[in-house]
PDB file of N, CA and C in Angstrom:
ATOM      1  N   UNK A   1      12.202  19.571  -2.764  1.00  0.00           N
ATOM      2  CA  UNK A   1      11.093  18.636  -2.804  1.00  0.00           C
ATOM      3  C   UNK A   1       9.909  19.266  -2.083  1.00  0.00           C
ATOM      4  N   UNK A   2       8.440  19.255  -3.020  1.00  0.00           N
ATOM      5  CA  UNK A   2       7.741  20.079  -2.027  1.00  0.00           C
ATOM      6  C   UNK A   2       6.701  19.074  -1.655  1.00  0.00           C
ATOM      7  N   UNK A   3       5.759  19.251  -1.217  1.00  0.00           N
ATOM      8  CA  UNK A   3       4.166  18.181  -0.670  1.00  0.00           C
ATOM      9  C   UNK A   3       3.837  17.240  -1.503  1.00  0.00           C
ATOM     10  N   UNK A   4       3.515  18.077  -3.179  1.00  0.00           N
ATOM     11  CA  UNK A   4       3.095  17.169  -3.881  1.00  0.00           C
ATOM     12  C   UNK A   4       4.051  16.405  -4.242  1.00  0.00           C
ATOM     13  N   UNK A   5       5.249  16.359  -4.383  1.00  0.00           N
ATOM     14  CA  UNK A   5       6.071  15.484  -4.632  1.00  0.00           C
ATOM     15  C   UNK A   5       6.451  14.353  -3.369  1.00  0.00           C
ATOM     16  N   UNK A   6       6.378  14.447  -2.284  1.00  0.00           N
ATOM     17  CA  UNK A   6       6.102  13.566  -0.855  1.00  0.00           C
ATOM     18  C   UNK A   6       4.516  13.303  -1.282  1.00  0.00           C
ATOM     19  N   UNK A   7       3.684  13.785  -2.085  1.00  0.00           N
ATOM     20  CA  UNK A   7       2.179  12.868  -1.537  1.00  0.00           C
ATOM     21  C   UNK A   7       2.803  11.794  -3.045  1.00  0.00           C
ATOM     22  N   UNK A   8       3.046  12.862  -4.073  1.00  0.00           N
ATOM     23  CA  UNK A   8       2.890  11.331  -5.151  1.00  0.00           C
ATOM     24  C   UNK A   8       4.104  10.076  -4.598  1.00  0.00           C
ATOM     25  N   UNK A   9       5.038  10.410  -4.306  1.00  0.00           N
ATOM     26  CA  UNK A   9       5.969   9.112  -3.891  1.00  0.00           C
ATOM     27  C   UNK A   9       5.289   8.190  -2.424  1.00  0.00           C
ATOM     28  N   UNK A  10       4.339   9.156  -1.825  1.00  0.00           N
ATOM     29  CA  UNK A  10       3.605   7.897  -1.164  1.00  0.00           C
ATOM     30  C   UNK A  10       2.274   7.297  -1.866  1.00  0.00           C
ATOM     31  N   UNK A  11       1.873   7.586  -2.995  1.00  0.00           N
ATOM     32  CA  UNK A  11       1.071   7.365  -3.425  1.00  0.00           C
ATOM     33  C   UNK A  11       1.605   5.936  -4.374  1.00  0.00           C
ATOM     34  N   UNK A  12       2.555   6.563  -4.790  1.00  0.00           N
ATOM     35  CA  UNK A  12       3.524   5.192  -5.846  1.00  0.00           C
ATOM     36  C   UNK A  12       3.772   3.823  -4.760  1.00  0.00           C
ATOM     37  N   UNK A  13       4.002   4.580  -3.511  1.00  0.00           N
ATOM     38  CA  UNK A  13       4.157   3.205  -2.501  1.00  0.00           C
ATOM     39  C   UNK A  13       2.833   2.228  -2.230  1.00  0.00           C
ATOM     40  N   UNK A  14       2.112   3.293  -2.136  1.00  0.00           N
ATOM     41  CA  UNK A  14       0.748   2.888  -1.387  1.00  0.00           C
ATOM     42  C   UNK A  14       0.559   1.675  -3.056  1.00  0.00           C
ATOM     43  N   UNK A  15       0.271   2.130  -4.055  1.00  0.00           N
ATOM     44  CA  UNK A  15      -0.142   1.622  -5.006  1.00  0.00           C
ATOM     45  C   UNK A  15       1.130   0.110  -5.304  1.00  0.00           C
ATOM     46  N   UNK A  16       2.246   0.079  -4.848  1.00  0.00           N
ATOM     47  CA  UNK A  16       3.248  -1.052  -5.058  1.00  0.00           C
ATOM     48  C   UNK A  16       2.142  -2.024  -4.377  1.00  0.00           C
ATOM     49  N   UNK A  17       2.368  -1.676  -2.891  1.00  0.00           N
ATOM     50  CA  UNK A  17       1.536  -2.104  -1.895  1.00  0.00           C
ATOM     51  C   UNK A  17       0.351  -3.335  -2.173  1.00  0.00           C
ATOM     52  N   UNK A  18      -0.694  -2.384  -2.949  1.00  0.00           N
ATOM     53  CA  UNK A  18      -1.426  -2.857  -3.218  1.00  0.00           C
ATOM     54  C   UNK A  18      -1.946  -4.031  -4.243  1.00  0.00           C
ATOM     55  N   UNK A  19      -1.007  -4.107  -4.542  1.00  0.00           N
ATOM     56  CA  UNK A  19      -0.775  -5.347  -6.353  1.00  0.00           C
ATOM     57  C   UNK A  19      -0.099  -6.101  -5.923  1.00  0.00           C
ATOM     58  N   UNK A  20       0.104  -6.377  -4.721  1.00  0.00           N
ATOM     59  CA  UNK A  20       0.548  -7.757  -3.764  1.00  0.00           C
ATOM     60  C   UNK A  20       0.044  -8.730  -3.877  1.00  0.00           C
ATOM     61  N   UNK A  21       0.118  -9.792  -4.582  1.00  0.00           N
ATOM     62  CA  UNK A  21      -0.963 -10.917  -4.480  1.00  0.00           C
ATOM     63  C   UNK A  21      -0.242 -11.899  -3.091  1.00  0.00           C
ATOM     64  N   UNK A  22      -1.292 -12.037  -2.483  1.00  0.00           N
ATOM     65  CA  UNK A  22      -0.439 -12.969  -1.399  1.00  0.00           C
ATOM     66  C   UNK A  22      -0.254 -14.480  -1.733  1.00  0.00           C
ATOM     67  N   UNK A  23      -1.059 -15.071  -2.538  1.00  0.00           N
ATOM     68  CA  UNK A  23      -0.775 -16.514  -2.980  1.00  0.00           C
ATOM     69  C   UNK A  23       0.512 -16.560  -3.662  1.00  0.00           C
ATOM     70  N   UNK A  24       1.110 -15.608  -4.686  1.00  0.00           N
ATOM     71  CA  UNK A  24       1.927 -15.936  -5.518  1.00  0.00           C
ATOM     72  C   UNK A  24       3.023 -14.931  -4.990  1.00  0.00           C
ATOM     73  N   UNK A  25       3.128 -14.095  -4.104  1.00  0.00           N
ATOM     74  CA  UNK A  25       3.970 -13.671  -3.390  1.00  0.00           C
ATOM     75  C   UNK A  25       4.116 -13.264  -2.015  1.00  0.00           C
ATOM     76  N   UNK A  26       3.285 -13.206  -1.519  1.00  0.00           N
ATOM     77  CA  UNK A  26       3.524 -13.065   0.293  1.00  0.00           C
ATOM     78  C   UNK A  26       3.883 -14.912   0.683  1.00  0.00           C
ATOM     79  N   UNK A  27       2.579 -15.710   0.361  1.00  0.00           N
ATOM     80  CA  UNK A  27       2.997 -16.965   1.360  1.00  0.00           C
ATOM     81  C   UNK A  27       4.024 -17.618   1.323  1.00  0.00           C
ATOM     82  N   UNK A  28       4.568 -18.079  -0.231  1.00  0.00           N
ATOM     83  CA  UNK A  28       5.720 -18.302  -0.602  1.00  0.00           C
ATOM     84  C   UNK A  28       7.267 -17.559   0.692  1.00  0.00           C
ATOM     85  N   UNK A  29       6.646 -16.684   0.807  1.00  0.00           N
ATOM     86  CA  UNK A  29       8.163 -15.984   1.392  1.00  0.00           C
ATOM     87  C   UNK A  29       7.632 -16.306   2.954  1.00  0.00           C
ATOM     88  N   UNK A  30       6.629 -16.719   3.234  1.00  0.00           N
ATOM     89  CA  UNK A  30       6.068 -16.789   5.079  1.00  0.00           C
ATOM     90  C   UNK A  30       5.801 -15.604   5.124  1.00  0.00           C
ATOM     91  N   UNK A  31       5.216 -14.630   4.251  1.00  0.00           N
ATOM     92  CA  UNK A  31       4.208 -13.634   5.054  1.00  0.00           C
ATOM     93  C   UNK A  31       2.832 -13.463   4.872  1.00  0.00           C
ATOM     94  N   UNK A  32       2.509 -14.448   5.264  1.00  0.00           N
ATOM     95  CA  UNK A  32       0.737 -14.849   5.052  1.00  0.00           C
ATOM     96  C   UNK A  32       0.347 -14.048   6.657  1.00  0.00           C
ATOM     97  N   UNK A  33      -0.555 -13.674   6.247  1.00  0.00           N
ATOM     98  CA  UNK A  33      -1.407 -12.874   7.608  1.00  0.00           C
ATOM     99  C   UNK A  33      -1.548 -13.546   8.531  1.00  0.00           C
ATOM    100  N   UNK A  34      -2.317 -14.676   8.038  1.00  0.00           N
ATOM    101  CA  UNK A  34      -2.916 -15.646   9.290  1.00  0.00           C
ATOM    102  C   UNK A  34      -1.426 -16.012  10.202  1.00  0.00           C
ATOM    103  N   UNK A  35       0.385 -16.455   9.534  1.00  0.00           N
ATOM    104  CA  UNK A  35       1.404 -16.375  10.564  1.00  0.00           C
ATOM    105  C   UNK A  35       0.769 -15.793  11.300  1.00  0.00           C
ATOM    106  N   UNK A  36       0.657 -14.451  11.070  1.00  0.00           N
ATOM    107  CA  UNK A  36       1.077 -13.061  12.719  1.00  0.00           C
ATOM    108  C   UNK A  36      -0.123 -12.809  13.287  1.00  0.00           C
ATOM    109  N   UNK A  37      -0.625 -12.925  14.194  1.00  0.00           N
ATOM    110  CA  UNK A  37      -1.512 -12.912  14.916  1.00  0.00           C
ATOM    111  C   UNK A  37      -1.322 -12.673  16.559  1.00  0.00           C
ATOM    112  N   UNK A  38      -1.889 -12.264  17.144  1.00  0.00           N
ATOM    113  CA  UNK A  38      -1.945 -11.936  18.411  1.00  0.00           C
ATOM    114  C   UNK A  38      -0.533 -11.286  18.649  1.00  0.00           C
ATOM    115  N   UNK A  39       0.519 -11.598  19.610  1.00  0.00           N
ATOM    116  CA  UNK A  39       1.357 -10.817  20.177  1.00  0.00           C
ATOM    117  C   UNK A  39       2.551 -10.354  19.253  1.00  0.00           C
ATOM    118  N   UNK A  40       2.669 -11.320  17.680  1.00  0.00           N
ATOM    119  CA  UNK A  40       4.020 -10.537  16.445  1.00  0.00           C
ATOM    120  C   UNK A  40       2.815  -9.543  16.092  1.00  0.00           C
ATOM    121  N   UNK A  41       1.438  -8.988  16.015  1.00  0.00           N
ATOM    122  CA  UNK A  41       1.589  -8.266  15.355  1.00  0.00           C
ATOM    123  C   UNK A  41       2.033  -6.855  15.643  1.00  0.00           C
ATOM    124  N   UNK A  42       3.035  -6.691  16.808  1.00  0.00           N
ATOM    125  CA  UNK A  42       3.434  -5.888  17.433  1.00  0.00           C
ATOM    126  C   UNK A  42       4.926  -5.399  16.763  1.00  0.00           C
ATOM    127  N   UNK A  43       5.382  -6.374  16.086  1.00  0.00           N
ATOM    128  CA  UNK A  43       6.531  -6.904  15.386  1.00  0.00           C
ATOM    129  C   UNK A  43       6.460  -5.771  14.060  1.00  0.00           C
ATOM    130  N   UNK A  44       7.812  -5.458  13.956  1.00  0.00           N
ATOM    131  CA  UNK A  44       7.670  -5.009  12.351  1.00  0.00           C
ATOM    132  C   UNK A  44       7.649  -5.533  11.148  1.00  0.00           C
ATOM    133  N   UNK A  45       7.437  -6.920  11.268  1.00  0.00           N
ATOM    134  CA  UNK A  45       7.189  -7.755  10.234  1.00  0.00           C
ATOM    135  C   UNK A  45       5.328  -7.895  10.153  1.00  0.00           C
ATOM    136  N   UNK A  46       4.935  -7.851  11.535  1.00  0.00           N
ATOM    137  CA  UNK A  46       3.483  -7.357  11.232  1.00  0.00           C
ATOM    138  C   UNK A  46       3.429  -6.246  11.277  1.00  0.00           C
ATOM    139  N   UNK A  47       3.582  -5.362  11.421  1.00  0.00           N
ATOM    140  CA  UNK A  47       3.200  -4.048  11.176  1.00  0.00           C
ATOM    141  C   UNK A  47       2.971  -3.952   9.995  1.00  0.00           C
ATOM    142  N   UNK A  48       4.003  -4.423   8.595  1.00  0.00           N
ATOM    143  CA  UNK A  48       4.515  -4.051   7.622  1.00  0.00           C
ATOM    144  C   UNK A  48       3.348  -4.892   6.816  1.00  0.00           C
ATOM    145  N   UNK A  49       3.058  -6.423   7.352  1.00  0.00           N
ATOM    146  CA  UNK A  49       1.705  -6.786   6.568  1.00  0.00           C
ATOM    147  C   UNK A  49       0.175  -6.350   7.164  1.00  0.00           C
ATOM    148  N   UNK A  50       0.389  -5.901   8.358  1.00  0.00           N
ATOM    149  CA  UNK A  50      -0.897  -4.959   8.505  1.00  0.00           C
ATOM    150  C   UNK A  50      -1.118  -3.644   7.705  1.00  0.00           C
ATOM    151  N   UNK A  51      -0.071  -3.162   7.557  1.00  0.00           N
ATOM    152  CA  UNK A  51      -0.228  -1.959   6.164  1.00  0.00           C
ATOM    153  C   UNK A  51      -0.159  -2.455   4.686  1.00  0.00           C
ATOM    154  N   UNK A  52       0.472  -3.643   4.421  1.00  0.00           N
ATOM    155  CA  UNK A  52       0.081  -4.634   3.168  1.00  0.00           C
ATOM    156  C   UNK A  52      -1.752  -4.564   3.259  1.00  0.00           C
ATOM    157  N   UNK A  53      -2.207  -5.198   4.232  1.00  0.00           N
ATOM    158  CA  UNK A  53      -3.719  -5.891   3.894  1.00  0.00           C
ATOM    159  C   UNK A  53      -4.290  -4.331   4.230  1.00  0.00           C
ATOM    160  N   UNK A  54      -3.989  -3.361   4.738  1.00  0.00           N
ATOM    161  CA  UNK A  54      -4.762  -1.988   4.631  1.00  0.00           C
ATOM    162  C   UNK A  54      -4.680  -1.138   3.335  1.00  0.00           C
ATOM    163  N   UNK A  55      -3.693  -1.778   2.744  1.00  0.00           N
ATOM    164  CA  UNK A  55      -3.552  -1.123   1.290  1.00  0.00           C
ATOM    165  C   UNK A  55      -4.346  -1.728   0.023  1.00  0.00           C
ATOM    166  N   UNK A  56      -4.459  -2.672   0.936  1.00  0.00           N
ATOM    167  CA  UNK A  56      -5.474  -3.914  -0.171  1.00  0.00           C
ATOM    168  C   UNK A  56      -6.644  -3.728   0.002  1.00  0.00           C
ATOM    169  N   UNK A  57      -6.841  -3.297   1.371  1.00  0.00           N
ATOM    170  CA  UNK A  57      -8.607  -3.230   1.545  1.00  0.00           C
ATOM    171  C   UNK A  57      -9.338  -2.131   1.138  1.00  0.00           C
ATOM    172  N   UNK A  58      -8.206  -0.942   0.843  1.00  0.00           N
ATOM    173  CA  UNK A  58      -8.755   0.608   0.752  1.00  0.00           C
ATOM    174  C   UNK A  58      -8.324   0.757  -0.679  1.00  0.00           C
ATOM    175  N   UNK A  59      -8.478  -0.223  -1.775  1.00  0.00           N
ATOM    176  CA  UNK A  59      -7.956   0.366  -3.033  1.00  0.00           C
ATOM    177  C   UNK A  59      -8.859   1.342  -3.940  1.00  0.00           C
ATOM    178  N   UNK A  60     -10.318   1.409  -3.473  1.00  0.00           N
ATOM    179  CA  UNK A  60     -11.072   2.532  -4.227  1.00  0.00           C
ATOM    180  C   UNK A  60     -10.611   3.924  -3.913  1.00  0.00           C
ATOM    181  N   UNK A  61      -9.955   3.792  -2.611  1.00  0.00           N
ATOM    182  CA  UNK A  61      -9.547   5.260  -2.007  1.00  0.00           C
ATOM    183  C   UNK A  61      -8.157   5.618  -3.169  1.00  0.00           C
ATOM    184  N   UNK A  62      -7.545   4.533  -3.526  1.00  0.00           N
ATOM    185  CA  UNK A  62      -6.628   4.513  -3.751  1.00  0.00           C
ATOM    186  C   UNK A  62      -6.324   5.328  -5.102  1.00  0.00           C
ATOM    187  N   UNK A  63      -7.795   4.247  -5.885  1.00  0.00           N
ATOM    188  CA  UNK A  63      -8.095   4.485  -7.175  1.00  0.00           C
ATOM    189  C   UNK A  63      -8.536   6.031  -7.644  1.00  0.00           C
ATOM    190  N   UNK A  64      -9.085   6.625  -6.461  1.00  0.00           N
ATOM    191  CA  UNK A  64      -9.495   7.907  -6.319  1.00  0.00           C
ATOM    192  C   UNK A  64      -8.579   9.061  -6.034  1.00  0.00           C
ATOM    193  N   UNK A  65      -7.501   8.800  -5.324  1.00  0.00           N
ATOM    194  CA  UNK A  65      -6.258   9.352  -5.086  1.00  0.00           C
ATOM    195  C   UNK A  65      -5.643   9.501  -6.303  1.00  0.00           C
ATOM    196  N   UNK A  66      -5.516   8.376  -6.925  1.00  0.00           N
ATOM    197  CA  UNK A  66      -4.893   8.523  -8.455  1.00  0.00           C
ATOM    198  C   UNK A  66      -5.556   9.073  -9.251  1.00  0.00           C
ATOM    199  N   UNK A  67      -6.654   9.282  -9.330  1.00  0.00           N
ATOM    200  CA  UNK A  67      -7.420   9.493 -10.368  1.00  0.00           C
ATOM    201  C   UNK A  67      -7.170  11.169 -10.390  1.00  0.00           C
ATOM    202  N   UNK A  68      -7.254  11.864  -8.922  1.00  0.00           N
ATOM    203  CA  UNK A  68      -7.054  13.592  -8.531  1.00  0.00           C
ATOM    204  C   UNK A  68      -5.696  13.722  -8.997  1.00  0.00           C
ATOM    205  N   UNK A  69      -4.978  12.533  -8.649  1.00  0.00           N
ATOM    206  CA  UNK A  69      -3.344  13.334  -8.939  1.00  0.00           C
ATOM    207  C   UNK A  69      -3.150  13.199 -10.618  1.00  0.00           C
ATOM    208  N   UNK A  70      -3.896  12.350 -11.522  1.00  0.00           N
ATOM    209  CA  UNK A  70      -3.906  12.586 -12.674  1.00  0.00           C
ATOM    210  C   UNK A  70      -4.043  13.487 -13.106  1.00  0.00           C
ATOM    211  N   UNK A  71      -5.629  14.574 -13.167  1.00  0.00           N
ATOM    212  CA  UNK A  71      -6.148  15.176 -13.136  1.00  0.00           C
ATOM    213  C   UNK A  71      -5.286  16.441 -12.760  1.00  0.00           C
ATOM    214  N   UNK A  72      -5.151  16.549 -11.904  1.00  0.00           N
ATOM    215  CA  UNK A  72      -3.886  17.716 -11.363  1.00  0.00           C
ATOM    216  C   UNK A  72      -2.278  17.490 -12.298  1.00  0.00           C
ATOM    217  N   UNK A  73      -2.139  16.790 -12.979  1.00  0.00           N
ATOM    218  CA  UNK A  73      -1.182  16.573 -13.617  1.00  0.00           C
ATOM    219  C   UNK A  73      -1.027  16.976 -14.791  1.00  0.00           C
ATOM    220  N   UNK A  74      -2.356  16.638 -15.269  1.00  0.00           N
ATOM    221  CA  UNK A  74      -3.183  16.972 -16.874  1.00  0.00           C
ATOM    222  C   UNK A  74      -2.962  19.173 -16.571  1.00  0.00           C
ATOM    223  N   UNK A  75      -3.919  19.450 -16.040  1.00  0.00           N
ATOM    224  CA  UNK A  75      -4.153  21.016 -15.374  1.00  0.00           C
ATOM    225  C   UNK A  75      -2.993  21.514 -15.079  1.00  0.00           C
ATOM    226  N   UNK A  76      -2.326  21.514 -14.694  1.00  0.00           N
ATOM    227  CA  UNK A  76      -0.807  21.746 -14.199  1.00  0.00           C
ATOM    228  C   UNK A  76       0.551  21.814 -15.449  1.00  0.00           C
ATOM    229  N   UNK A  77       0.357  20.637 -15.511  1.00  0.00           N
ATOM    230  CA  UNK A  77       1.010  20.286 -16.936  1.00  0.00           C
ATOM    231  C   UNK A  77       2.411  19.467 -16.626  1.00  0.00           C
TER     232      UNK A  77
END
């Protein structure tokens, strides 16, 4: 397994990540943001939705990430 194969499988994560809708699947289960606040977000249940809502907030980066590893995919073959 070399780099690019560790960047695209975090890239596939990052992108799960991001197609989270929290109305129709985080609150339902109790992981709405507003729960964890102040001292859980120390918790790995916040941790895990603080990298949820950072994956949500940075999706142009995201979109751009994908877009190079396409591109390198196409070239490469």
């Amino acid at each position: 397994m070399g780099l690019w194969t560790l960047f695209e499988g975090c890239l596939l994560l990052a992108n799960a990540l991001a197609i989270l809708n929290e109305d129709r699947f985080l609150t339902p289960r109790g992981w709405s943001f507003q729960e964890y606040s102040g001292v859980r977000r120390n918790s790995f249940k916040g941790q895990l939705l603080g990298l949820i809502y950072a994956t949500q907030y940075l999706r142009v980066v995201l979109i751009l990430l994908n877009t190079l590893c396409i591109v390198v995919k196409f070239v490469s073959g």
